[in-house]
N, C-alpha and C. Protein backbone atom coordinates (compact mmCIF):
# COMPACT_ATOMS: atom_id res chain seq x y z
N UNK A 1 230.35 106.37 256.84
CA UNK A 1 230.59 107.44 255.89
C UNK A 1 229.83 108.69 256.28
N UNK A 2 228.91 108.35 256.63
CA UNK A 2 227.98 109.19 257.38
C UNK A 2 228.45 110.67 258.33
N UNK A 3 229.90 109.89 259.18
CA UNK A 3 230.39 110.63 260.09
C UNK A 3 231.70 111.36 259.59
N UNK A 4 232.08 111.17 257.94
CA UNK A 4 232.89 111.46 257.89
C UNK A 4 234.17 110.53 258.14
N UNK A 5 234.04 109.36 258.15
CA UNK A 5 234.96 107.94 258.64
C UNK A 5 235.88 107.58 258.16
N UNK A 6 235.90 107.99 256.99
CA UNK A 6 237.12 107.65 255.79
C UNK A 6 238.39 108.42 255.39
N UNK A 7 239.28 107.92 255.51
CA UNK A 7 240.17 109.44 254.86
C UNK A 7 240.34 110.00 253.70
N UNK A 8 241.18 110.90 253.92
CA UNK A 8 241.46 111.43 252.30
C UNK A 8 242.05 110.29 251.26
N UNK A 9 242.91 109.42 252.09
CA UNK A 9 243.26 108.12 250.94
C UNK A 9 242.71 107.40 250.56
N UNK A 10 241.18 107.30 251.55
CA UNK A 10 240.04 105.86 250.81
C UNK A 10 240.02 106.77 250.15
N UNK A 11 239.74 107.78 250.24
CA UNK A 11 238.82 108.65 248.82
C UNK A 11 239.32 108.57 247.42
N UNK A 12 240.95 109.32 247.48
CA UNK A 12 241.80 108.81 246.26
C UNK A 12 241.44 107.50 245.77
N UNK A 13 241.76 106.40 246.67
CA UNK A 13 242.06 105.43 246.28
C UNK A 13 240.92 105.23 245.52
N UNK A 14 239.57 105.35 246.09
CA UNK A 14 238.27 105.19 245.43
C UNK A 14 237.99 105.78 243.91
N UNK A 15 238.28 107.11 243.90
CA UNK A 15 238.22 107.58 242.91
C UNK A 15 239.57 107.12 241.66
N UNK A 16 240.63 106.98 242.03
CA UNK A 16 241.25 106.74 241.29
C UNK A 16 241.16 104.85 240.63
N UNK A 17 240.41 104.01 241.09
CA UNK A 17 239.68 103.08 241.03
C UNK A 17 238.63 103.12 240.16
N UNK A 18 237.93 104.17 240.47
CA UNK A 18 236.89 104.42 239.02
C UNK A 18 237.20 104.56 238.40
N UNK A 19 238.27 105.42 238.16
CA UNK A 19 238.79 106.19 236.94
C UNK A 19 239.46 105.22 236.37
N UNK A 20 239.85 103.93 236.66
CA UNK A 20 240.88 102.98 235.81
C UNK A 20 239.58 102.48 235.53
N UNK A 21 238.72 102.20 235.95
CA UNK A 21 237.61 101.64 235.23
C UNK A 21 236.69 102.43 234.17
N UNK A 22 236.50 103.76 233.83
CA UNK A 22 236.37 104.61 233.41
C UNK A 22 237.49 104.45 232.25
N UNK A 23 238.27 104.48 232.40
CA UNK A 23 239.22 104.21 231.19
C UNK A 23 239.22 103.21 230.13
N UNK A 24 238.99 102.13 230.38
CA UNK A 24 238.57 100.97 230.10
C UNK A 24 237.24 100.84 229.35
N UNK A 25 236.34 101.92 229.57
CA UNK A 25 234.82 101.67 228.77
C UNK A 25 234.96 101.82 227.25
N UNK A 26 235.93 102.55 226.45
CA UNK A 26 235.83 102.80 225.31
C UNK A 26 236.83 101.47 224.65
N UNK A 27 237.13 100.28 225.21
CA UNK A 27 238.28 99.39 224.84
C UNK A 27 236.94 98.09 224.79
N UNK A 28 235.90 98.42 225.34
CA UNK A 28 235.12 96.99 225.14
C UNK A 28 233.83 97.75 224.62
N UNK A 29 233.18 97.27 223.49
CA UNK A 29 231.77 97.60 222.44
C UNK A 29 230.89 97.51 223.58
N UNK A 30 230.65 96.34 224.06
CA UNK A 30 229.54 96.19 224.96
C UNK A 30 229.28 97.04 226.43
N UNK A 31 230.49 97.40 226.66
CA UNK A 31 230.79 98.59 227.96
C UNK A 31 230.63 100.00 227.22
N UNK A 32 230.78 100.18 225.80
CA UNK A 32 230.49 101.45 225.48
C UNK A 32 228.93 101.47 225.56
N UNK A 33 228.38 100.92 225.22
CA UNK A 33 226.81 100.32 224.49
C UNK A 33 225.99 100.42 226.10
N UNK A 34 226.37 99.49 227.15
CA UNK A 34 226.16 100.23 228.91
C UNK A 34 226.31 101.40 228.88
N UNK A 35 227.17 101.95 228.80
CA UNK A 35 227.60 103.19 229.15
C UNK A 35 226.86 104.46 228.46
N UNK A 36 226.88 104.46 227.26
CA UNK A 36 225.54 105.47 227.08
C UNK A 36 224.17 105.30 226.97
N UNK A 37 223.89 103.98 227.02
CA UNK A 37 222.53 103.33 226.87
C UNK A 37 221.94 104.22 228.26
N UNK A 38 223.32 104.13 229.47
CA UNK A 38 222.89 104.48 230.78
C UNK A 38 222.42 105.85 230.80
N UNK A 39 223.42 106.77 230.35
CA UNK A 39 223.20 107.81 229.96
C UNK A 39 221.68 108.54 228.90
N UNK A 40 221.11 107.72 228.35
CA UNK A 40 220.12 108.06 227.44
C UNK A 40 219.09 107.86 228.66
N UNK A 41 219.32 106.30 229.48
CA UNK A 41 217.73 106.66 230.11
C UNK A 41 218.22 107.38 231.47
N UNK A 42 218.68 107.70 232.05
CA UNK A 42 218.64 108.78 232.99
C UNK A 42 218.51 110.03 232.15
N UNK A 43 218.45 110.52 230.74
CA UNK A 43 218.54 111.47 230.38
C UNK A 43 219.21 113.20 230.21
N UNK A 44 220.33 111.90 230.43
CA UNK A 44 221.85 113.29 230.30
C UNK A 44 223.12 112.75 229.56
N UNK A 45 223.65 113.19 228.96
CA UNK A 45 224.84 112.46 228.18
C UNK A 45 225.95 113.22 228.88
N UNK A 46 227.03 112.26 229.10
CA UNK A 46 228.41 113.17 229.75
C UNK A 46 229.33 112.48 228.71
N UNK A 47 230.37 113.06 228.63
CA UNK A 47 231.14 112.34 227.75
C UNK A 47 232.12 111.77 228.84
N UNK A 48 233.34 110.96 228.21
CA UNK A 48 233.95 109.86 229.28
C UNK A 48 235.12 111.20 230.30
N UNK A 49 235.40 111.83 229.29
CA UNK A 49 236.78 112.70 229.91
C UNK A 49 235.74 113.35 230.68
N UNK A 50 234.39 114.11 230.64
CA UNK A 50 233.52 114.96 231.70
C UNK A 50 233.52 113.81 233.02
N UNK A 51 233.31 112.47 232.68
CA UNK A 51 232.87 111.95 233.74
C UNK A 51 233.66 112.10 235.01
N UNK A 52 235.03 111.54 233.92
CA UNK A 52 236.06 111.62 234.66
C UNK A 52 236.08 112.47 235.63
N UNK A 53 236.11 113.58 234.84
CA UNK A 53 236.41 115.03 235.81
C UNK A 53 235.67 115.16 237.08
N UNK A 54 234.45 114.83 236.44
CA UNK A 54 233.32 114.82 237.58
C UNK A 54 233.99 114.05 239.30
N UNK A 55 234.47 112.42 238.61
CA UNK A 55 234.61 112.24 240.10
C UNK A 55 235.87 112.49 240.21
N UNK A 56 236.89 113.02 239.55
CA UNK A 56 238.37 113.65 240.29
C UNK A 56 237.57 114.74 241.01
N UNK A 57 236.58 115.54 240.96
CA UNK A 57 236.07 116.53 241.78
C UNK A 57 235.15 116.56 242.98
N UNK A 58 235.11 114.95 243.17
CA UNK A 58 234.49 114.72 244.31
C UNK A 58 235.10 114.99 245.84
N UNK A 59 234.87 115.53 246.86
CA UNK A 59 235.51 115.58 247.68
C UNK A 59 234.55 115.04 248.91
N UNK A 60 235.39 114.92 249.84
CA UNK A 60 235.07 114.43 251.47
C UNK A 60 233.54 115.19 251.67
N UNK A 61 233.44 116.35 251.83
CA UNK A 61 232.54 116.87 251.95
C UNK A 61 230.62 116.73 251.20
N UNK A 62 231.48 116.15 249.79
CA UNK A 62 230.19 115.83 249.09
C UNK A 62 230.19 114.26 249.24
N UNK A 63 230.87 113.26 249.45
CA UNK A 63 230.67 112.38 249.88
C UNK A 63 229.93 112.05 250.98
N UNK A 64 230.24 112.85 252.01
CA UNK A 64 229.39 113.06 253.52
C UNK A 64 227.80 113.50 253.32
N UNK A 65 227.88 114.19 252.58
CA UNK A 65 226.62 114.87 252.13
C UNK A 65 225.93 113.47 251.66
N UNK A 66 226.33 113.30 250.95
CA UNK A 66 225.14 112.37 250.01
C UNK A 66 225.12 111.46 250.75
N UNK A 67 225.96 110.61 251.47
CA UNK A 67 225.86 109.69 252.27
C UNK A 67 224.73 109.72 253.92
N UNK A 68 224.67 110.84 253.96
CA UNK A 68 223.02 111.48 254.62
C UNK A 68 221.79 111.48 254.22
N UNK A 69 221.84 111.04 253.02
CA UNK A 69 221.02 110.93 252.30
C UNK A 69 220.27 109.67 251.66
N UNK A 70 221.00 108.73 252.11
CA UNK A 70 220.74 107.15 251.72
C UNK A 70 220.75 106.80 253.03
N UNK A 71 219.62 105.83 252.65
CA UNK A 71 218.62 104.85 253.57
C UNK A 71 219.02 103.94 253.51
N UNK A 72 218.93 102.86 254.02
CA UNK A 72 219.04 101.10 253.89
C UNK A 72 217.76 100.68 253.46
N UNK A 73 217.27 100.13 252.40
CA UNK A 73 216.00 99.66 252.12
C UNK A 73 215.37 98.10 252.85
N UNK A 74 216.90 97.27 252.02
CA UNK A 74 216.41 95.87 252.25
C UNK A 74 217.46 95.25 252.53
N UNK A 75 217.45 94.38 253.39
CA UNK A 75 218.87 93.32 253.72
C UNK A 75 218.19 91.68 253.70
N UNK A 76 218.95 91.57 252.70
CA UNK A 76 218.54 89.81 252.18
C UNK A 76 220.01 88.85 252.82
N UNK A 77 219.33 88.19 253.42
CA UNK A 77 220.10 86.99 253.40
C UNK A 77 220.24 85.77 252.91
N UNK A 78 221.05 84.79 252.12
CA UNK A 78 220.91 83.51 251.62
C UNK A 78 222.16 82.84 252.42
N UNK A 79 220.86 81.75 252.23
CA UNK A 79 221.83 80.75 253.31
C UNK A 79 221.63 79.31 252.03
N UNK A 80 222.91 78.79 252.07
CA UNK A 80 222.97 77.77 251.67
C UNK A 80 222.22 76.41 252.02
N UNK A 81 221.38 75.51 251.18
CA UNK A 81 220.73 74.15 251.92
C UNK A 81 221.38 73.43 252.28
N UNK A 82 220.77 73.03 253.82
CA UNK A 82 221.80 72.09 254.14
C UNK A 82 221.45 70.47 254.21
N UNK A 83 222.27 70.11 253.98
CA UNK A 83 222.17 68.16 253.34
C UNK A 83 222.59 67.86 254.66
C-alpha cells in the first residue's frame, strides 16, 4: 500500500464495504452503544451520515499517505499442540 499497489477498485470496493457496515450500526443497540462509546473516548463525536462521508472521501492519495506512516509492531505466531 505503501507504493501505491492497489487500484482504484480495491479502494471502492473497500470503502463501499465499510459503508454497508456503517449502515448497519443504527439496526443493532449494542453496535450503536460501540459506536459512540468509541467516539466519546477518542473524544470527537461524528454522526453516522458524517462518517460516512468521511470515507466516501477517502482517496488513493490519502491512503498512501497514511500507509507511510504505520510501522509493524509485533508479529505473533500460534501454532497448534501437537499430540
Amino acid at each position: 500500500m505503501k507504493n501505491g499497489e492497489f487500484s482504484e477498485e480495491d479502494l471502492s470496493n473497500a470503502k463501499t464495504t465499510i459503508i454497508a457496515t456503517i449502515d448497519f450500526i443504527p439496526d443493532e443497540q449494542d453496535t450503536q452503544i460501540s459506536y459512540y462509546f468509541g467516539q466519546e473516548f477518542a473524544g470527537r463525536v461524528v454522526s453516522i451520515d458524517e462518517y460516512k462521508k468521511i470515507i466516501e472521501n477517502i482517496t488513493k492519495d490519502k491512503v498512501i499517505k497514511l500507509a507511510k506512516n504505520i510501522q509493524l509492531h509485533t508479529i505473533y505466531f500460534l501454532k497448534g499442540k501437537e499430540e
